[in-house]
Protein backbone atom coordinates (compact mmCIF):
# COMPACT_ATOMS: atom_id res chain seq x y z
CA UNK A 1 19.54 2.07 12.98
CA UNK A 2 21.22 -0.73 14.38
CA UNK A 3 22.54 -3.88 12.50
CA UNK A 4 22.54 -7.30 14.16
CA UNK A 5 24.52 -10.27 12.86
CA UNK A 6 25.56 -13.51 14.37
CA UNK A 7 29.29 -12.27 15.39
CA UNK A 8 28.69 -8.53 16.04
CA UNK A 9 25.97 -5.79 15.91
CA UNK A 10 26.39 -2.13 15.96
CA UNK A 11 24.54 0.42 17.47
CA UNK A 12 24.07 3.95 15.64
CA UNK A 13 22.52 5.74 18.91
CA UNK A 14 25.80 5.00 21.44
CA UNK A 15 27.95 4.92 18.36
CA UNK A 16 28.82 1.32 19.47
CA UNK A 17 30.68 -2.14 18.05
CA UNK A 18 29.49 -5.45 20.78
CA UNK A 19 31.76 -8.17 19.17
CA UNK A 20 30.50 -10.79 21.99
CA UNK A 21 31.07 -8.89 25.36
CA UNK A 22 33.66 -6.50 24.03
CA UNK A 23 31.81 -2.94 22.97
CA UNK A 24 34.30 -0.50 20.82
CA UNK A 25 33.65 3.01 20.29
CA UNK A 26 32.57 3.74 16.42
CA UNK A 27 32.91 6.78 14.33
CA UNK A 28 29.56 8.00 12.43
CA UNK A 29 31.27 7.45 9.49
CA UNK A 30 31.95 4.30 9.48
CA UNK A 31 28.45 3.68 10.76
CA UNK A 32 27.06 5.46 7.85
CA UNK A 33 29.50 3.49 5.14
CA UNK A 34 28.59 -0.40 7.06
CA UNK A 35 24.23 1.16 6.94
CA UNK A 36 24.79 2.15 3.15
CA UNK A 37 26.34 -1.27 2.01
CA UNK A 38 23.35 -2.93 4.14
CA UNK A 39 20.76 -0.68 2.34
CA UNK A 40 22.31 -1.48 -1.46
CA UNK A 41 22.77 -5.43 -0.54
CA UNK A 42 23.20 -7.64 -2.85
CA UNK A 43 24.18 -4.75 -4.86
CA UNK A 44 27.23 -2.92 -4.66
CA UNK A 45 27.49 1.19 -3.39
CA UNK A 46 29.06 2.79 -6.24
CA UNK A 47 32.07 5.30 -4.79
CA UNK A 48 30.40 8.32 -5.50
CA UNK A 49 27.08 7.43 -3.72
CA UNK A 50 29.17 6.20 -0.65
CA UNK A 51 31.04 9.95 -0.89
CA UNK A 52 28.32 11.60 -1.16
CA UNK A 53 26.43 10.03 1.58
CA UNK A 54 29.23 9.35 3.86
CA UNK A 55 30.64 13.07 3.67
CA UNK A 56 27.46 14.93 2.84
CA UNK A 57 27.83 18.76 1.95
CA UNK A 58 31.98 18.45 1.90
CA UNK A 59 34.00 17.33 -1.19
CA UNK A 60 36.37 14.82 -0.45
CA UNK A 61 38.53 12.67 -2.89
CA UNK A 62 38.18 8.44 -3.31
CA UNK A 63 41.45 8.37 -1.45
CA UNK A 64 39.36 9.25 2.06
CA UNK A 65 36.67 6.39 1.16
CA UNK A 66 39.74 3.87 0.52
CA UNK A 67 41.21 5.14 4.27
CA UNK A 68 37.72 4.96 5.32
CA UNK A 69 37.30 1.49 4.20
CA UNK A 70 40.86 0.40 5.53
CA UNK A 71 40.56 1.95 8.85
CA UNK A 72 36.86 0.24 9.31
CA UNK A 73 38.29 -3.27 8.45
CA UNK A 74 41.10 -2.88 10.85
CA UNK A 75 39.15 -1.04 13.78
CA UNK A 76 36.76 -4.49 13.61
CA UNK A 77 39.40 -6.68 13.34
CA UNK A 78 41.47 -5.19 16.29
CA UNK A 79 38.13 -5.82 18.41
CA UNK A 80 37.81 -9.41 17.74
CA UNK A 81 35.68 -9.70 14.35
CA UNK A 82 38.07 -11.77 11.93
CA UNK A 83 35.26 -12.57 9.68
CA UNK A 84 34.17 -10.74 6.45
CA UNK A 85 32.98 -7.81 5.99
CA UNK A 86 33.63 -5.10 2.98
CA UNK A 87 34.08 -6.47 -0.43
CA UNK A 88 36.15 -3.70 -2.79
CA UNK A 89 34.12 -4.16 -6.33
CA UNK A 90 37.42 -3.18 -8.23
CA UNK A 91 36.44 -0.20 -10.49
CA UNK A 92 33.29 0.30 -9.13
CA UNK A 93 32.28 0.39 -5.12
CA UNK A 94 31.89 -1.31 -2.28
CA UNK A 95 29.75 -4.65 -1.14
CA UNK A 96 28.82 -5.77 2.20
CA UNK A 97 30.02 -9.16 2.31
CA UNK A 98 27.72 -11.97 0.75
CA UNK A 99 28.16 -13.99 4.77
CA UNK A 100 26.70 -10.70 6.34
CA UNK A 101 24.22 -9.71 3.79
CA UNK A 102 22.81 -13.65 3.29
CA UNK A 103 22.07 -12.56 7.43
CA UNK A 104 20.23 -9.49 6.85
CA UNK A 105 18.08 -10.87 4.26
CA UNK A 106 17.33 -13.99 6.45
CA UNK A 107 16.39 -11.51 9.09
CA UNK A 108 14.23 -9.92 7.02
CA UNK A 109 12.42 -12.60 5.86
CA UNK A 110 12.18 -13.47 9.12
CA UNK A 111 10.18 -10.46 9.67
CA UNK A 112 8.04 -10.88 6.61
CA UNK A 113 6.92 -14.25 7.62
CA UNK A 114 5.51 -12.96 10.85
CA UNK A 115 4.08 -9.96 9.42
CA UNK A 116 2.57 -11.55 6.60
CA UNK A 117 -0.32 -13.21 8.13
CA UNK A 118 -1.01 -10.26 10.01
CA UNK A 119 -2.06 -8.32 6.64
CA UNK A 120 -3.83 -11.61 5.35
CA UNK A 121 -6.06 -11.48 7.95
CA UNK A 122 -7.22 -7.44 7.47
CA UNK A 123 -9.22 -6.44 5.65
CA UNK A 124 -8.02 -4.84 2.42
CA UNK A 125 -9.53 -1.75 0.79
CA UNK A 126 -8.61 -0.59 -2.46
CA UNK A 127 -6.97 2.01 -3.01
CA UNK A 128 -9.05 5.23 -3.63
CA UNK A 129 -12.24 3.34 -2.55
CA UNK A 130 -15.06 5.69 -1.45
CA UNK A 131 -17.80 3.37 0.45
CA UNK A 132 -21.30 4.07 -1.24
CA UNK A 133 -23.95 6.52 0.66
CA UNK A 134 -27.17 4.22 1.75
CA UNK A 135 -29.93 5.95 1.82
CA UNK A 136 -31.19 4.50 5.21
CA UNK A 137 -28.41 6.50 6.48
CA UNK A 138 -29.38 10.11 5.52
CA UNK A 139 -27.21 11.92 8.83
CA UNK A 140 -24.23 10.91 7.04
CA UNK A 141 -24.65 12.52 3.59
CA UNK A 142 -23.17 15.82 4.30
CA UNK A 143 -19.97 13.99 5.84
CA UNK A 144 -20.26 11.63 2.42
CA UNK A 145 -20.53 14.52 -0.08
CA UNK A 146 -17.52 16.31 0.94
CA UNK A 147 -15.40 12.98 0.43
CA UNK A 148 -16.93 12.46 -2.69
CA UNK A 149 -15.54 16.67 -3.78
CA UNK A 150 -12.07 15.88 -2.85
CA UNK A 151 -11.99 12.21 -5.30
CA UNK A 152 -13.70 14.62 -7.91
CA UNK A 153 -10.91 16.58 -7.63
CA UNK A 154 -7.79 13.67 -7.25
CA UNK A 155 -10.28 12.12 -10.05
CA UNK A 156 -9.57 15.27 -12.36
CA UNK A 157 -5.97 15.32 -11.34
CA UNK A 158 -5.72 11.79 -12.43
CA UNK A 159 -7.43 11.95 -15.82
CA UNK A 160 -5.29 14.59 -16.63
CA UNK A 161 -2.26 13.34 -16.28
CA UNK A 162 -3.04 10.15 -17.57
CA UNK A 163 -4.13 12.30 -20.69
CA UNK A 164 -0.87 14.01 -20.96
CA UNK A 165 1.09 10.62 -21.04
CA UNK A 166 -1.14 9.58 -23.48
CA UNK A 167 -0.68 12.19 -25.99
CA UNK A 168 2.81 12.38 -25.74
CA UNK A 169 2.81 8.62 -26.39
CA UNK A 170 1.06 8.75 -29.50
CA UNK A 171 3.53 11.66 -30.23
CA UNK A 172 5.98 9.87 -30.19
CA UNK A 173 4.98 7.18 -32.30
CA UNK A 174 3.73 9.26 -34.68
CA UNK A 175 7.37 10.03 -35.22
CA UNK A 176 7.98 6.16 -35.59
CA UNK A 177 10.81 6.21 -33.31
CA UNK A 178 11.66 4.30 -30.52
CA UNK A 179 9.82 5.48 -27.17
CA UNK A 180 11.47 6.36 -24.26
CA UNK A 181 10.18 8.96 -22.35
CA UNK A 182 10.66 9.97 -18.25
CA UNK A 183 7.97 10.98 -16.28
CA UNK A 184 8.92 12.78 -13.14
CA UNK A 185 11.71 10.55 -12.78
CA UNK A 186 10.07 7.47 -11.85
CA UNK A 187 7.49 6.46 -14.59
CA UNK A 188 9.86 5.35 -18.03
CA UNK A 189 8.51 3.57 -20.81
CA UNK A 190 11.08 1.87 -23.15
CA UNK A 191 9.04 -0.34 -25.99
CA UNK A 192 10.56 -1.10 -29.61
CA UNK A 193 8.21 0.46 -32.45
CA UNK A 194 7.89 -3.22 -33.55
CA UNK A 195 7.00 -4.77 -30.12
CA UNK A 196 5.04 -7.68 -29.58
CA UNK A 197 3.55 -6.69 -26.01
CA UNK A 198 4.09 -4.63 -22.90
CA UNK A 199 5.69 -5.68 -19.40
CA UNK A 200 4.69 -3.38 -16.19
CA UNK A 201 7.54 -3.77 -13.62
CA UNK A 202 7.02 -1.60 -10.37
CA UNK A 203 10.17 -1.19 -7.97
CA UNK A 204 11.70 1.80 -6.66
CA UNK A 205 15.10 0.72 -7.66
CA UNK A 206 14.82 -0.11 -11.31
CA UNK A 207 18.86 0.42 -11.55
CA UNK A 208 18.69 -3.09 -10.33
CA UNK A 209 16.64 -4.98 -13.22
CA UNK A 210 18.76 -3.34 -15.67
CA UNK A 211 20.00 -6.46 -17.10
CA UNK A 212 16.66 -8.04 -16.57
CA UNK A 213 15.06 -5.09 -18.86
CA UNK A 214 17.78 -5.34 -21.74
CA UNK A 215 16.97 -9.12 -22.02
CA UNK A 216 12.86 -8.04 -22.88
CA UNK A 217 14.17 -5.21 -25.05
CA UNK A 218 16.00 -7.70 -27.21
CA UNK A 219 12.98 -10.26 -27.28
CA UNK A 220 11.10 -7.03 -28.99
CA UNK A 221 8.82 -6.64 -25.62
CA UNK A 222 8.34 -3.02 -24.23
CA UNK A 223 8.77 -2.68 -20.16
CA UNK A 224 7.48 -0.08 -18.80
CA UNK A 225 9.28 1.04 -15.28
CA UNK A 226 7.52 2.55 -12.16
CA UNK A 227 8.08 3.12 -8.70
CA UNK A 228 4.91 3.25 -6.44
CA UNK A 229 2.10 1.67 -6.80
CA UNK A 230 -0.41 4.18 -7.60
CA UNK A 231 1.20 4.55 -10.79
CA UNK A 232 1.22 1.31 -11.46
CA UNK A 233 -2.81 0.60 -11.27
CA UNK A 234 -3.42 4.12 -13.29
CA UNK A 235 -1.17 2.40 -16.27
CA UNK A 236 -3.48 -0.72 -16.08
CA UNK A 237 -6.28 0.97 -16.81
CA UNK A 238 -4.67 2.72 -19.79
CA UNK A 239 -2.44 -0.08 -21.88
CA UNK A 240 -2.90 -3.54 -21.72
CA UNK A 241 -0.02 -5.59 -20.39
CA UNK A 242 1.03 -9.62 -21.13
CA UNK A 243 2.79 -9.49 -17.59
CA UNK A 244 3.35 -7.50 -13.92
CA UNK A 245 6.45 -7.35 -12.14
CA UNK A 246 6.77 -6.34 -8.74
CA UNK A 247 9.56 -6.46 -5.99
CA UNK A 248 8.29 -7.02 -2.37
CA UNK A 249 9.29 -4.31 -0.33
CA UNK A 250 8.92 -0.39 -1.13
CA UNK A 251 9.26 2.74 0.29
CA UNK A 252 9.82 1.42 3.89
CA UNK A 253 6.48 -1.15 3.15
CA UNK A 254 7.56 -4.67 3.50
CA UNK A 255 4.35 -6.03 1.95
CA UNK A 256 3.95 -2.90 -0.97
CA UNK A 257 4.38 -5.93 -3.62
CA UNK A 258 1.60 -7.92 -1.86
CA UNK A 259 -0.78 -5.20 -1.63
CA UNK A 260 -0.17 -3.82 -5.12
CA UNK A 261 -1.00 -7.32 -6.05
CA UNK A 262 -4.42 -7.20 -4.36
CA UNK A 263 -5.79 -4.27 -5.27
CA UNK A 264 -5.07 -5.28 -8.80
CA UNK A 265 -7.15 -8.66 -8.77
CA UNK A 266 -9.92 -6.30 -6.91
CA UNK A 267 -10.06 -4.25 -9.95
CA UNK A 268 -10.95 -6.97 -11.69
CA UNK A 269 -7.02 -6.95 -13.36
CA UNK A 270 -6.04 -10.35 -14.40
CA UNK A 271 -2.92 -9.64 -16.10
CA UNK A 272 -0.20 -12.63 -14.83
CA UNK A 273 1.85 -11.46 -11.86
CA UNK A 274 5.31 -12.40 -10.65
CA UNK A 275 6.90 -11.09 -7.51
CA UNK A 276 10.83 -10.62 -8.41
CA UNK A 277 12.98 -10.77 -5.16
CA UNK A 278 16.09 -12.19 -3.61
CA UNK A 279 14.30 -14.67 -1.04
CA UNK A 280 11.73 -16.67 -1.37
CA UNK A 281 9.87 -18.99 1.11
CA UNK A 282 6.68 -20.68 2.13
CA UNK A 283 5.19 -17.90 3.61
CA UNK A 284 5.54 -15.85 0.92
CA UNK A 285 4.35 -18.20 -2.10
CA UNK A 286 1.48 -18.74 -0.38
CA UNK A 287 0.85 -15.35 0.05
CA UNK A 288 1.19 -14.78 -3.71
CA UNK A 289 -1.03 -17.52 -4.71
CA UNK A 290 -3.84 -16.60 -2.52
CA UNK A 291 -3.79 -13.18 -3.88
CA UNK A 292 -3.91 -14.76 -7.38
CA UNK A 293 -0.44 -14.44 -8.18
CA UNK A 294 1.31 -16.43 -10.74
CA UNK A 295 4.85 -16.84 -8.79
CA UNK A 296 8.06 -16.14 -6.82
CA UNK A 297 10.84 -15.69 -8.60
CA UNK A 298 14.32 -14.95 -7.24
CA UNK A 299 16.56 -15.82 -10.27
CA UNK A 300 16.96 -13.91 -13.74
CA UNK A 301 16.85 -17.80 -15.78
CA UNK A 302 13.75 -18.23 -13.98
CA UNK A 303 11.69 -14.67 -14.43
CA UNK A 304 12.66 -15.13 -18.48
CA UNK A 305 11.21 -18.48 -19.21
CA UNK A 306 8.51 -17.84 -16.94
CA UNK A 307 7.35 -14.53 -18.37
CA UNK A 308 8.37 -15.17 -22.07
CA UNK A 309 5.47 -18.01 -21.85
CA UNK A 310 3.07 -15.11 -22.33
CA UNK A 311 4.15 -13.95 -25.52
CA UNK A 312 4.26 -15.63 -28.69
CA UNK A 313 7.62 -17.65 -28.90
CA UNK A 314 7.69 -17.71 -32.61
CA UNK A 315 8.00 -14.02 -32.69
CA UNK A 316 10.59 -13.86 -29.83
């Protein structure tokens, strides 16, 4: 992995710092600290994750991630880099600097924007499509039947697990509690027993809408969390949802958020849709509205007053 900024980039595979023609040697370590705060930006890297990642299968106390931190600060300042470059979140972790990360982000989008019309321009098949036998085409029916066994049996798979959820759901409101139950770790529903509607938010770092979540919760509307996709348009066809949520990138797929998007308007979904991420530009909004997406959002004020005008503001 190597990270490229205006003053400096590093390079993981010759373990390098280039501050303009001057290269320094790095230690993995503080390679693998600098790639963790990159990964987390515009969040922070709480000191346990950065122990555990940075000194993997050894227990070490914070006092070596303070060093760690020091010694990295110093090591690029002594080869020319006076800029910024670790922000201590007191109590908590570690930041890359907002200079450096507003870089990385621009790079990114960057990268979106030419990638973008590249998947605009395919042809996009939904997912779990099976392409219907003609019957002018009889040599093909042998290859055709044996698709059509395996999505029997992903079919079956499916049902029952979406059965499952189901009947633990009405479980639990048969108890008249609140609901919050965890699916394998990455499908949770939270909604009030009193709710006035249902929010589906897909991203595969929900720890980062937590604040976003607790603002619905109080308005009395239920969000229900998931990471991938496929989860995402099995729960459409099972509740019915005011609004969808979705970050952009996912599970190393720039355009997940996108695609998600499209395969929900081809099955004939029209819930509203609003893609929730740091950086918005043209590219991308027009993107979203040609997929039949309601909006970009990039700020909390923004997402609430925008999604709170699908439910009834008397009641919220």
């Amino acid at each position: 992995m190597n990270l490229s900024f205006s003053e400096f980039c590093i390079d993981s595979e010759a373990l390098e710092l280039c501050v303009v023609d001057k290269r320094v040697a790095l230690d993995e370590r503080h390679i693998s600290l600098l790639s963790l705060l990159a990964e987390h930006y515009p969040e922070h890297c709480s000191k346990q994750d950065c122990l555990a990642e940075v000194w993997q299968d050894t227990v070490v106390s914070d006092m070596s991630l303070s060093k760690l931190v020091s010694d990295t600060r110093k090591l690029f300042a002594k080869a020319g880099y006076q800029g910024p470059l670790i922000q201590t979140v007191h109590g908590r972790g570690y930041r890359l600097e907002h200079v450096l990360g507003k870089q990385l982000q621009a790079a990114e989008q960057a990268r979106l924007e030419q990638v973008i019309p590249l998947a605009q321009n395919q042809t996009h098949q939904p997912i779990e499509s099976v392409a219907p036998l003609k019957q002018s085409d009889p040599d093909k029916a042998p290859q055709m039947v044996q698709i059509s066994q395996s999505s029997w049996w992903e079919i079956f798979a499916k049902v029952l697990i979406a059965l499952v959820l189901v009947l633990g759901l009405m479980f639990q409101l048969w108890q008249g509690g609140s609901l919050n139950v965890v699916h394998d770790h990455r499908l949770t529903y939270s909604e009030p027993s009193d709710a006035i509607g249902r929010i589906l938010w897909i991203d595969d770092h929900p720890e980062n809408n937590l604040v976003e979540k607790a603002y619905f919760e109080q308005k009395k509307i239920g969000v229900y969390n998931t990471v991938t996709s496929e989860e995402a348009l099995m729960l459409l066809t099972m509740y019915q949802y005011q609004v969808v949520i979705s970050d952009m990138g996912r599970h190393g797929d720039p355009l997940a958020g996108l695609k998600l998007l499209q395969s929900i308007r081809e099955n004939g979904h029209k819930t509203p849709f609003y893609l929730y991420t740091y950086v918005e530009s043209e590219g991308v909004n027009s993107a979203i509205t040609e997929a039949g997406g309601q909006a970009v959002v990039v700020d909390s004020d923004s997402l609430y007053r925008l999604v709170l005008s699908h439910f009834s503001t008397k009641q919220t």
